[in-house]
C-alpha atoms as a PDB file:
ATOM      1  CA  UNK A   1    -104.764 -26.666 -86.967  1.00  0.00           C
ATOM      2  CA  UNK A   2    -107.804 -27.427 -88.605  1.00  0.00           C
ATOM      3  CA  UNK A   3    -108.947 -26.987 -92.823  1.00  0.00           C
ATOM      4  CA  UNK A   4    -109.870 -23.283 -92.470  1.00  0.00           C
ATOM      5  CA  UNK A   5    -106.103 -22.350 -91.464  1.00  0.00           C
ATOM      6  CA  UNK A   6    -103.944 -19.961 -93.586  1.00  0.00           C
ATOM      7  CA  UNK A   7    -100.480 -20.373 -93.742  1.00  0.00           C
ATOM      8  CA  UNK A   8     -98.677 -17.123 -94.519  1.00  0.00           C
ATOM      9  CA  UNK A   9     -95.165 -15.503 -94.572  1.00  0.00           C
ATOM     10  CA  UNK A  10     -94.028 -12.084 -92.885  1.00  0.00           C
ATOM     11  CA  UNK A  11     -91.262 -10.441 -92.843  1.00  0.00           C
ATOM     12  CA  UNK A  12     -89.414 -10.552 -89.724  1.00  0.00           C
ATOM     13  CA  UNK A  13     -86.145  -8.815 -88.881  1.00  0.00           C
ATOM     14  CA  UNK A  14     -84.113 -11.778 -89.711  1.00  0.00           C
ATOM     15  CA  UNK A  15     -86.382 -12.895 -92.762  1.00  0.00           C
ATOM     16  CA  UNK A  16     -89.700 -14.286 -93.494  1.00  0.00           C
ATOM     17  CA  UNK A  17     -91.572 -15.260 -90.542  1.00  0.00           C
ATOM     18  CA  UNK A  18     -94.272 -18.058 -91.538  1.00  0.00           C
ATOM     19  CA  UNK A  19     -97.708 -18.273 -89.927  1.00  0.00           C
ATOM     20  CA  UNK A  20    -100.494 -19.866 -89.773  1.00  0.00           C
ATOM     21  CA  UNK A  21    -103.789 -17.815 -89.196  1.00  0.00           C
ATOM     22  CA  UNK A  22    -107.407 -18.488 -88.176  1.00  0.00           C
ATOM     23  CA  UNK A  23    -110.521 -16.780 -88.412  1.00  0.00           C
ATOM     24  CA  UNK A  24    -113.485 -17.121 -85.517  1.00  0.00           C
ATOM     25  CA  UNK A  25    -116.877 -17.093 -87.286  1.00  0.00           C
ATOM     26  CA  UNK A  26    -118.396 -13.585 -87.362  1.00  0.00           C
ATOM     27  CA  UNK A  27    -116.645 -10.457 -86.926  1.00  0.00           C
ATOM     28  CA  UNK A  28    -113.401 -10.810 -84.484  1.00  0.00           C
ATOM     29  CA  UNK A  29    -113.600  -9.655 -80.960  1.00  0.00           C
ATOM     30  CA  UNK A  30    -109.728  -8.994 -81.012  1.00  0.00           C
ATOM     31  CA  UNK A  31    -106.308 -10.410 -82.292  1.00  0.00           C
ATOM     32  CA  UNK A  32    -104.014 -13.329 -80.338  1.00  0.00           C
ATOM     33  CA  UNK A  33    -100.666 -13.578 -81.000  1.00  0.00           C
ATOM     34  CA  UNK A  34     -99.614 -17.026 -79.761  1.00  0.00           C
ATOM     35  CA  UNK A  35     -95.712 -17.691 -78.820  1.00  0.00           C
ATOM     36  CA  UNK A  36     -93.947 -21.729 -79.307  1.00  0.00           C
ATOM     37  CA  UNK A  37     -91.902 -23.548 -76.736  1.00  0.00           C
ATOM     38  CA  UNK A  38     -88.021 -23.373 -77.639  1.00  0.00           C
ATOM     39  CA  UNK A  39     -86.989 -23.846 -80.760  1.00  0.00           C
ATOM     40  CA  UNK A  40     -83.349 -25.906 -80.166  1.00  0.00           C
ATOM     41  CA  UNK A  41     -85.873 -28.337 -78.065  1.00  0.00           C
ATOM     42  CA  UNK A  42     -87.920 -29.253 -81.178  1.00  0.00           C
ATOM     43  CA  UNK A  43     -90.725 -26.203 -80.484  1.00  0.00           C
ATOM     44  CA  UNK A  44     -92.807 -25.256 -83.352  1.00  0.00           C
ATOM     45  CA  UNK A  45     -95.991 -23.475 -83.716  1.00  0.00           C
ATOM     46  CA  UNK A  46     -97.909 -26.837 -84.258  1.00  0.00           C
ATOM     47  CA  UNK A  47     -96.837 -27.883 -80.690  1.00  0.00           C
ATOM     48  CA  UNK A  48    -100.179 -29.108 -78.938  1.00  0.00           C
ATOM     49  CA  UNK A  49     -99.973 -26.626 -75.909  1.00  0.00           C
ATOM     50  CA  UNK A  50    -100.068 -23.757 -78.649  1.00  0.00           C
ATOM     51  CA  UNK A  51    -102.746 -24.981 -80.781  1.00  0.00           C
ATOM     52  CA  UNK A  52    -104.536 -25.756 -77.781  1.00  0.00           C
ATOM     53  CA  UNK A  53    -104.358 -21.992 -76.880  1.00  0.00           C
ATOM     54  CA  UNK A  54    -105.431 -21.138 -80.313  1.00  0.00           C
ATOM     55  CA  UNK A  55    -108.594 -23.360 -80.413  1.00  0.00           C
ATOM     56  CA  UNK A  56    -109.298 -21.308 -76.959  1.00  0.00           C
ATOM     57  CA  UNK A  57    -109.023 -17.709 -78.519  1.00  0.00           C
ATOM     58  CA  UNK A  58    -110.650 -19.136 -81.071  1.00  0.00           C
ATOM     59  CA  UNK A  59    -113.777 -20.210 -78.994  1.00  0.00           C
ATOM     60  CA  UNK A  60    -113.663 -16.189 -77.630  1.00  0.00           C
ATOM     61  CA  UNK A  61    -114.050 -15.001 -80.783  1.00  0.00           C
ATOM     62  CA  UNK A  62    -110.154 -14.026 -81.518  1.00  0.00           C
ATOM     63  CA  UNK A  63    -108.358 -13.925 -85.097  1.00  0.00           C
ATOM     64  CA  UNK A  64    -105.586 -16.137 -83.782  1.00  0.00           C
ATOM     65  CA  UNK A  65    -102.153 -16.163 -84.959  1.00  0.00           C
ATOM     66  CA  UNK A  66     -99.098 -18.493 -84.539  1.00  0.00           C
ATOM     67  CA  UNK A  67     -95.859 -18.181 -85.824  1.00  0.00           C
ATOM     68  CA  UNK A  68     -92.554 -20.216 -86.217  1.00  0.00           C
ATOM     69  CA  UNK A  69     -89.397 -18.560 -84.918  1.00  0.00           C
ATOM     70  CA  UNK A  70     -86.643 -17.509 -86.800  1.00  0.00           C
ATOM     71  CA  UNK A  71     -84.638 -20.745 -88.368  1.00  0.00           C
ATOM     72  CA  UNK A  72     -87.677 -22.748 -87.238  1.00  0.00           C
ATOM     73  CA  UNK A  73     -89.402 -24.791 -90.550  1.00  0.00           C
ATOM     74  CA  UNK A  74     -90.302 -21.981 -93.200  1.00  0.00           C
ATOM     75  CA  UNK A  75     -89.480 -19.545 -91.360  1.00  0.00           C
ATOM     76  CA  UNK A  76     -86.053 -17.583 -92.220  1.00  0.00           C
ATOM     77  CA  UNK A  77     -83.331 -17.182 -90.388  1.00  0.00           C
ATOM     78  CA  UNK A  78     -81.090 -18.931 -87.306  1.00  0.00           C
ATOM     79  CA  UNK A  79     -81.613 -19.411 -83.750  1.00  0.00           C
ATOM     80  CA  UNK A  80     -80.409 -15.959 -81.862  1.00  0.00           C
ATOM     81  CA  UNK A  81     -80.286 -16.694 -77.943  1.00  0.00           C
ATOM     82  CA  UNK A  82     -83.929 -15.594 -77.289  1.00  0.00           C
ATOM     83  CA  UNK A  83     -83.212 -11.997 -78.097  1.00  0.00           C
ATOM     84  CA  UNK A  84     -83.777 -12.161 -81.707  1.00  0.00           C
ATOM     85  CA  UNK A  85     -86.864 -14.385 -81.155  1.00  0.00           C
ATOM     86  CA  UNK A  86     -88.510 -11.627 -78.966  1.00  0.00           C
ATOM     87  CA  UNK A  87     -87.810  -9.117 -81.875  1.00  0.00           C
ATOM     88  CA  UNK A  88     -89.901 -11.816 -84.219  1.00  0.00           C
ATOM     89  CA  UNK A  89     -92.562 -12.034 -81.926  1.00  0.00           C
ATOM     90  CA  UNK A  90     -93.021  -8.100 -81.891  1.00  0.00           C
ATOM     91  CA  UNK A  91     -92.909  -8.096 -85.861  1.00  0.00           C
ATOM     92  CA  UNK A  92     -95.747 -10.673 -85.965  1.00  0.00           C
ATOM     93  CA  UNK A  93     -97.861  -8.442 -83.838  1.00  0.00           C
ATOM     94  CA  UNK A  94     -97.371  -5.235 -85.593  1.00  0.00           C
ATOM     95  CA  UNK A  95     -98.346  -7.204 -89.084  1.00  0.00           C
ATOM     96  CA  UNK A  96    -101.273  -8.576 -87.625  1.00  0.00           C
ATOM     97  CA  UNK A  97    -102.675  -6.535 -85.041  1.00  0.00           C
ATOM     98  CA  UNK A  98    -105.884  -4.485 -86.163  1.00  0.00           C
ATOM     99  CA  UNK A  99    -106.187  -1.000 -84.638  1.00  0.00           C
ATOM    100  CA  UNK A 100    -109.369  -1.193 -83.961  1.00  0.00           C
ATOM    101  CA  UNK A 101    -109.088  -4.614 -81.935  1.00  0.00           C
ATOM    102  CA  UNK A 102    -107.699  -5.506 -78.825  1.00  0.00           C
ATOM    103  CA  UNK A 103    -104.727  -7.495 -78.897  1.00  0.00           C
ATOM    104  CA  UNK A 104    -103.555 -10.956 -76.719  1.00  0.00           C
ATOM    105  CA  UNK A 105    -100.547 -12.505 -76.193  1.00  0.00           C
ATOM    106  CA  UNK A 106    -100.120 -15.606 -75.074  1.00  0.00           C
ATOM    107  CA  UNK A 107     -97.043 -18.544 -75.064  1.00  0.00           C
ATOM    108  CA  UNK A 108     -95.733 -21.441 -73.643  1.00  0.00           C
ATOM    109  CA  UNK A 109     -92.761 -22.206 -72.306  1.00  0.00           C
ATOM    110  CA  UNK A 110     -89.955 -20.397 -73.780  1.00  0.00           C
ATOM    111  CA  UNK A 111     -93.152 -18.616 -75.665  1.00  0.00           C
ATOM    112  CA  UNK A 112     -93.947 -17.151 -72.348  1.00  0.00           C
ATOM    113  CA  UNK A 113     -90.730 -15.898 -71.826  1.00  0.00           C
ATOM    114  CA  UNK A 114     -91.029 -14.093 -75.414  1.00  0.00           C
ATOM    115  CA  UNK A 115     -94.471 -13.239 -74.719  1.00  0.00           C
ATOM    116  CA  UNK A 116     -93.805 -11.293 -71.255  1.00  0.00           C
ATOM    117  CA  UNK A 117     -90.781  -9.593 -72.957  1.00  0.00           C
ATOM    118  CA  UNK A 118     -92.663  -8.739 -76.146  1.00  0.00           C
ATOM    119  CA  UNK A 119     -95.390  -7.295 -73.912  1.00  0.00           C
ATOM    120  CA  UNK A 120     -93.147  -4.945 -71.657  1.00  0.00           C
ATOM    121  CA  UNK A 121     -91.908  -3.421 -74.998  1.00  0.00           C
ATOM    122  CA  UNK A 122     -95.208  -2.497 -76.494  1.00  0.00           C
ATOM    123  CA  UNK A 123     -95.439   1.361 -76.644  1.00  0.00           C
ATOM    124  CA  UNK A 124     -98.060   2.422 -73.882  1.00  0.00           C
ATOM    125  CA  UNK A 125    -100.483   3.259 -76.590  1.00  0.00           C
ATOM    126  CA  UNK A 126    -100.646  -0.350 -78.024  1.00  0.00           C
ATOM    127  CA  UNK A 127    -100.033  -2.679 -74.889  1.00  0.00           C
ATOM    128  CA  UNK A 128    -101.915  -5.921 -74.970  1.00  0.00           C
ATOM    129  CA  UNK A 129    -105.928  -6.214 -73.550  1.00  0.00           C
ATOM    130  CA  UNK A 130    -104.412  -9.503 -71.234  1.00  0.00           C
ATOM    131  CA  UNK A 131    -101.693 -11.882 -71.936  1.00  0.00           C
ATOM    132  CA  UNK A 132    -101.531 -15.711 -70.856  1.00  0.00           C
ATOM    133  CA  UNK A 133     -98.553 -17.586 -70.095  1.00  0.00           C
ATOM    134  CA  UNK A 134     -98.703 -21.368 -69.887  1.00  0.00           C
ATOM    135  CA  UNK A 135     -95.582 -23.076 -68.060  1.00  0.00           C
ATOM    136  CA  UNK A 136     -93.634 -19.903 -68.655  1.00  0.00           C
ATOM    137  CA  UNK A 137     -89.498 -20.273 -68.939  1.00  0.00           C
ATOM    138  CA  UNK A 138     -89.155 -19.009 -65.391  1.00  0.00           C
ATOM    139  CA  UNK A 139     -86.336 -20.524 -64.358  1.00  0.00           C
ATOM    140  CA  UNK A 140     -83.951 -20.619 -67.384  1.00  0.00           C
ATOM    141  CA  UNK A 141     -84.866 -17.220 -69.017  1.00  0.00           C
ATOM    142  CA  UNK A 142     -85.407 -13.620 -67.869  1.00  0.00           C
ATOM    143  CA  UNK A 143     -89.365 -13.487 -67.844  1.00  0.00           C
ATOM    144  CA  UNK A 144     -91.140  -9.803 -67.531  1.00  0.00           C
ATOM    145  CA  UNK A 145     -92.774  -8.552 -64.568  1.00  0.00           C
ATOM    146  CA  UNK A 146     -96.458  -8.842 -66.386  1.00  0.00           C
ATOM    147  CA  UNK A 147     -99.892  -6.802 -65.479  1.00  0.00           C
ATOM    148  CA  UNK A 148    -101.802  -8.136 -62.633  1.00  0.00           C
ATOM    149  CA  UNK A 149    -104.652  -9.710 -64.876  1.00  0.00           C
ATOM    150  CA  UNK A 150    -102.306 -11.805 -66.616  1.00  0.00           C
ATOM    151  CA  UNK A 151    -103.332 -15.697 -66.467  1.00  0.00           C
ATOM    152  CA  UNK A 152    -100.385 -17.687 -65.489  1.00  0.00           C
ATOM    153  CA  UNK A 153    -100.851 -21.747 -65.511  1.00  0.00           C
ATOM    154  CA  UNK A 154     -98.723 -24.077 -64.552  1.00  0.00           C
ATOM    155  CA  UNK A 155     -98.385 -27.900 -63.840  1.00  0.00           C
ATOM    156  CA  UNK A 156     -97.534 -29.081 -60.318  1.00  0.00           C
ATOM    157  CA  UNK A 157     -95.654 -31.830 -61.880  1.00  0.00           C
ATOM    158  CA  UNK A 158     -93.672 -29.796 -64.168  1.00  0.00           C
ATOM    159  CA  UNK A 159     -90.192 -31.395 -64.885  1.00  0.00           C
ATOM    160  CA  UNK A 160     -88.797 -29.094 -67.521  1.00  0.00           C
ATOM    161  CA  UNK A 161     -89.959 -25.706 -65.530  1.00  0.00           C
ATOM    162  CA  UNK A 162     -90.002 -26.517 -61.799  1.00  0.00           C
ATOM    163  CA  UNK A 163     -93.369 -25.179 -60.667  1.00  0.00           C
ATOM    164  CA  UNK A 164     -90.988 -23.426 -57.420  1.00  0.00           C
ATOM    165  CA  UNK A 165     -89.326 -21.184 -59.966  1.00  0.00           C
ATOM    166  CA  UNK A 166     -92.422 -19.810 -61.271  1.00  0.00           C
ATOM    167  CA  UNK A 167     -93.400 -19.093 -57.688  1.00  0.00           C
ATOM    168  CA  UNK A 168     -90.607 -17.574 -57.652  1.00  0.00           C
ATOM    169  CA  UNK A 169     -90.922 -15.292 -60.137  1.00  0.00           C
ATOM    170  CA  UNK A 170     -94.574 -14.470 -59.017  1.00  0.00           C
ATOM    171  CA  UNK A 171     -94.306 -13.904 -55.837  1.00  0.00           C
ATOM    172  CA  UNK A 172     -92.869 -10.358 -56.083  1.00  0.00           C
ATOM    173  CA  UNK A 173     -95.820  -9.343 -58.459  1.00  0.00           C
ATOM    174  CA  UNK A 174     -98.253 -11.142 -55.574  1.00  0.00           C
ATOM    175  CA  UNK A 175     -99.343 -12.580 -59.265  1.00  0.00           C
ATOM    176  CA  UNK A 176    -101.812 -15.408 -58.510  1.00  0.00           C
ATOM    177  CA  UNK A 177    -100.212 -18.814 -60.484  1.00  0.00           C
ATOM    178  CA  UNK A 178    -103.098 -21.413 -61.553  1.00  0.00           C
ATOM    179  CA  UNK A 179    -101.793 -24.997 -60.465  1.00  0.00           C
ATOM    180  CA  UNK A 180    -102.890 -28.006 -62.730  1.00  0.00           C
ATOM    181  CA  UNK A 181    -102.304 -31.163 -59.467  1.00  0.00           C
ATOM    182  CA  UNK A 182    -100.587 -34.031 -61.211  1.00  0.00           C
ATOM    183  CA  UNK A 183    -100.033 -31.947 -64.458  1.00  0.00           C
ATOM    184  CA  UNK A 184     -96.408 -32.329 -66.037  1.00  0.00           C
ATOM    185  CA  UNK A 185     -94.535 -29.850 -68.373  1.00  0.00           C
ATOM    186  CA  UNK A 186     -96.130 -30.850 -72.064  1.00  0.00           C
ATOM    187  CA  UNK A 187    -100.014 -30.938 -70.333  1.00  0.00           C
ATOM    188  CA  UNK A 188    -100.523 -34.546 -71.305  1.00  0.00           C
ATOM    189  CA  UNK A 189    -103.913 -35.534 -70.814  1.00  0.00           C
ATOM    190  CA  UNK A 190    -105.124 -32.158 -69.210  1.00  0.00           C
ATOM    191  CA  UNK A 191    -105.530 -30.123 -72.639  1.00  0.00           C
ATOM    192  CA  UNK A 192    -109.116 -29.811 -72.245  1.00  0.00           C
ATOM    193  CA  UNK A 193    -108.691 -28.428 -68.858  1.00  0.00           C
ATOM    194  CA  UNK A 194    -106.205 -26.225 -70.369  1.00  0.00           C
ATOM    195  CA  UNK A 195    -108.533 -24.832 -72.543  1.00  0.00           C
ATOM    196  CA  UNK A 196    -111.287 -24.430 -70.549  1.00  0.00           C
ATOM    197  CA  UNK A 197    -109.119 -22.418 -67.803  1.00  0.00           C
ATOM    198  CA  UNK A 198    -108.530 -19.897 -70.315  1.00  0.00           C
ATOM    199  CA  UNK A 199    -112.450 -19.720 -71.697  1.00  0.00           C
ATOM    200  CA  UNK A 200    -113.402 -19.423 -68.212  1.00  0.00           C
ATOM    201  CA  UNK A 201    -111.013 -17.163 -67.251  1.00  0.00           C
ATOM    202  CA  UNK A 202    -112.058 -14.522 -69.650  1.00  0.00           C
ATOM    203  CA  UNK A 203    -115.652 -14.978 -69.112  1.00  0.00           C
ATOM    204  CA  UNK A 204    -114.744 -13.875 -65.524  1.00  0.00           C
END
């Protein structure tokens, strides 16, 4: 994402896991764990919708950290139907999560999918400070019911997620759904806005 990145491997159920980690300056005000679009459909934890939510934690003072999915680049491994993926996802967090920190979890796309699911299986002593879904997998995957305060932001224009499934999905929760007018799938154009939503969002 930038020069100061590290790129690391962890283990992961299925093998090494590789990340890439950033540091805010000063002391870290808590730990984001950031989740990639699917993996058969060419996602990867340099996709611009995930660094974009990176540079935002980033901004808030997070140690941010994205990862590649099993069989995805360096990372070990072969695609396992979303199941395995959610297991990777919850072996990231407990290498990198700090204690003493609060944690976030955030994804996009099929990354929100893994996100909500990694979420609801956090023991209730180590469930995450907020988690932020961008164009979540609503209509193709099983997504979790999530907390009230998660952020959930999604493109009117959508074309891979229709925005009526995430409604959908919402609706039950009465789980407010931030709509981007005009705003397709991949954020084209609008990643700005993307990241100020979630700055601003916090700040509230």
């Amino acid at each position: 994402m930038n020069s100061k990145t590290v790129k690391q491997l962890t283990p992961g159920p299925a093998g090494a896991l590789e990340c890439a980690l950033d540091r805010p300056d000063g002391e870290p005000r808590g730990v984001a764990v950031i989740c990639h679009p699917h993996p058969q459909q060419g996602g990867t934890m340099d996709n611009k919708v995930v660094q974009t939510l990176a540079r935002a934690f980033l901004q808030l003072g997070y140690r941010t950290v994205r990862f590649n999915f099993r069989g995805v680049a360096a990372s070990e491994g072969a695609w396992d139907e979303g199941q395995g993926e959610i297991d990777d996802a919850l072996a990231v967090i407990a290498a990198h999560r700090d204690p003493a920190l609060p944690l976030a979890l955030a994804g996009f796309s099929f990354g929100g999918y893994v996100a909500s699911q990694a979420a609801a299986r956090l023991p209730d002593d180590a469930k995450v400070e907020r988690l932020v879904l961008v164009g979540p997998s609503t209509q193709k995957q099983k997504v979790a019911p999530v907390p009230e305060e998660t952020l959930v932001i999604h493109g009117e224009s959508d074309d891979i997620v229709p925005l009526s499934a995430t409604l959908d999905w919402a609706r039950p929760q009465s789980l407010p759904v931030v709509v981007i007018p005009g705003v397709g799938h991949f954020f084209h154009g609008q990643l700005a806005l993307l990241k100020n939503l979630v700055v601003r969002s916090w700040h509230r």
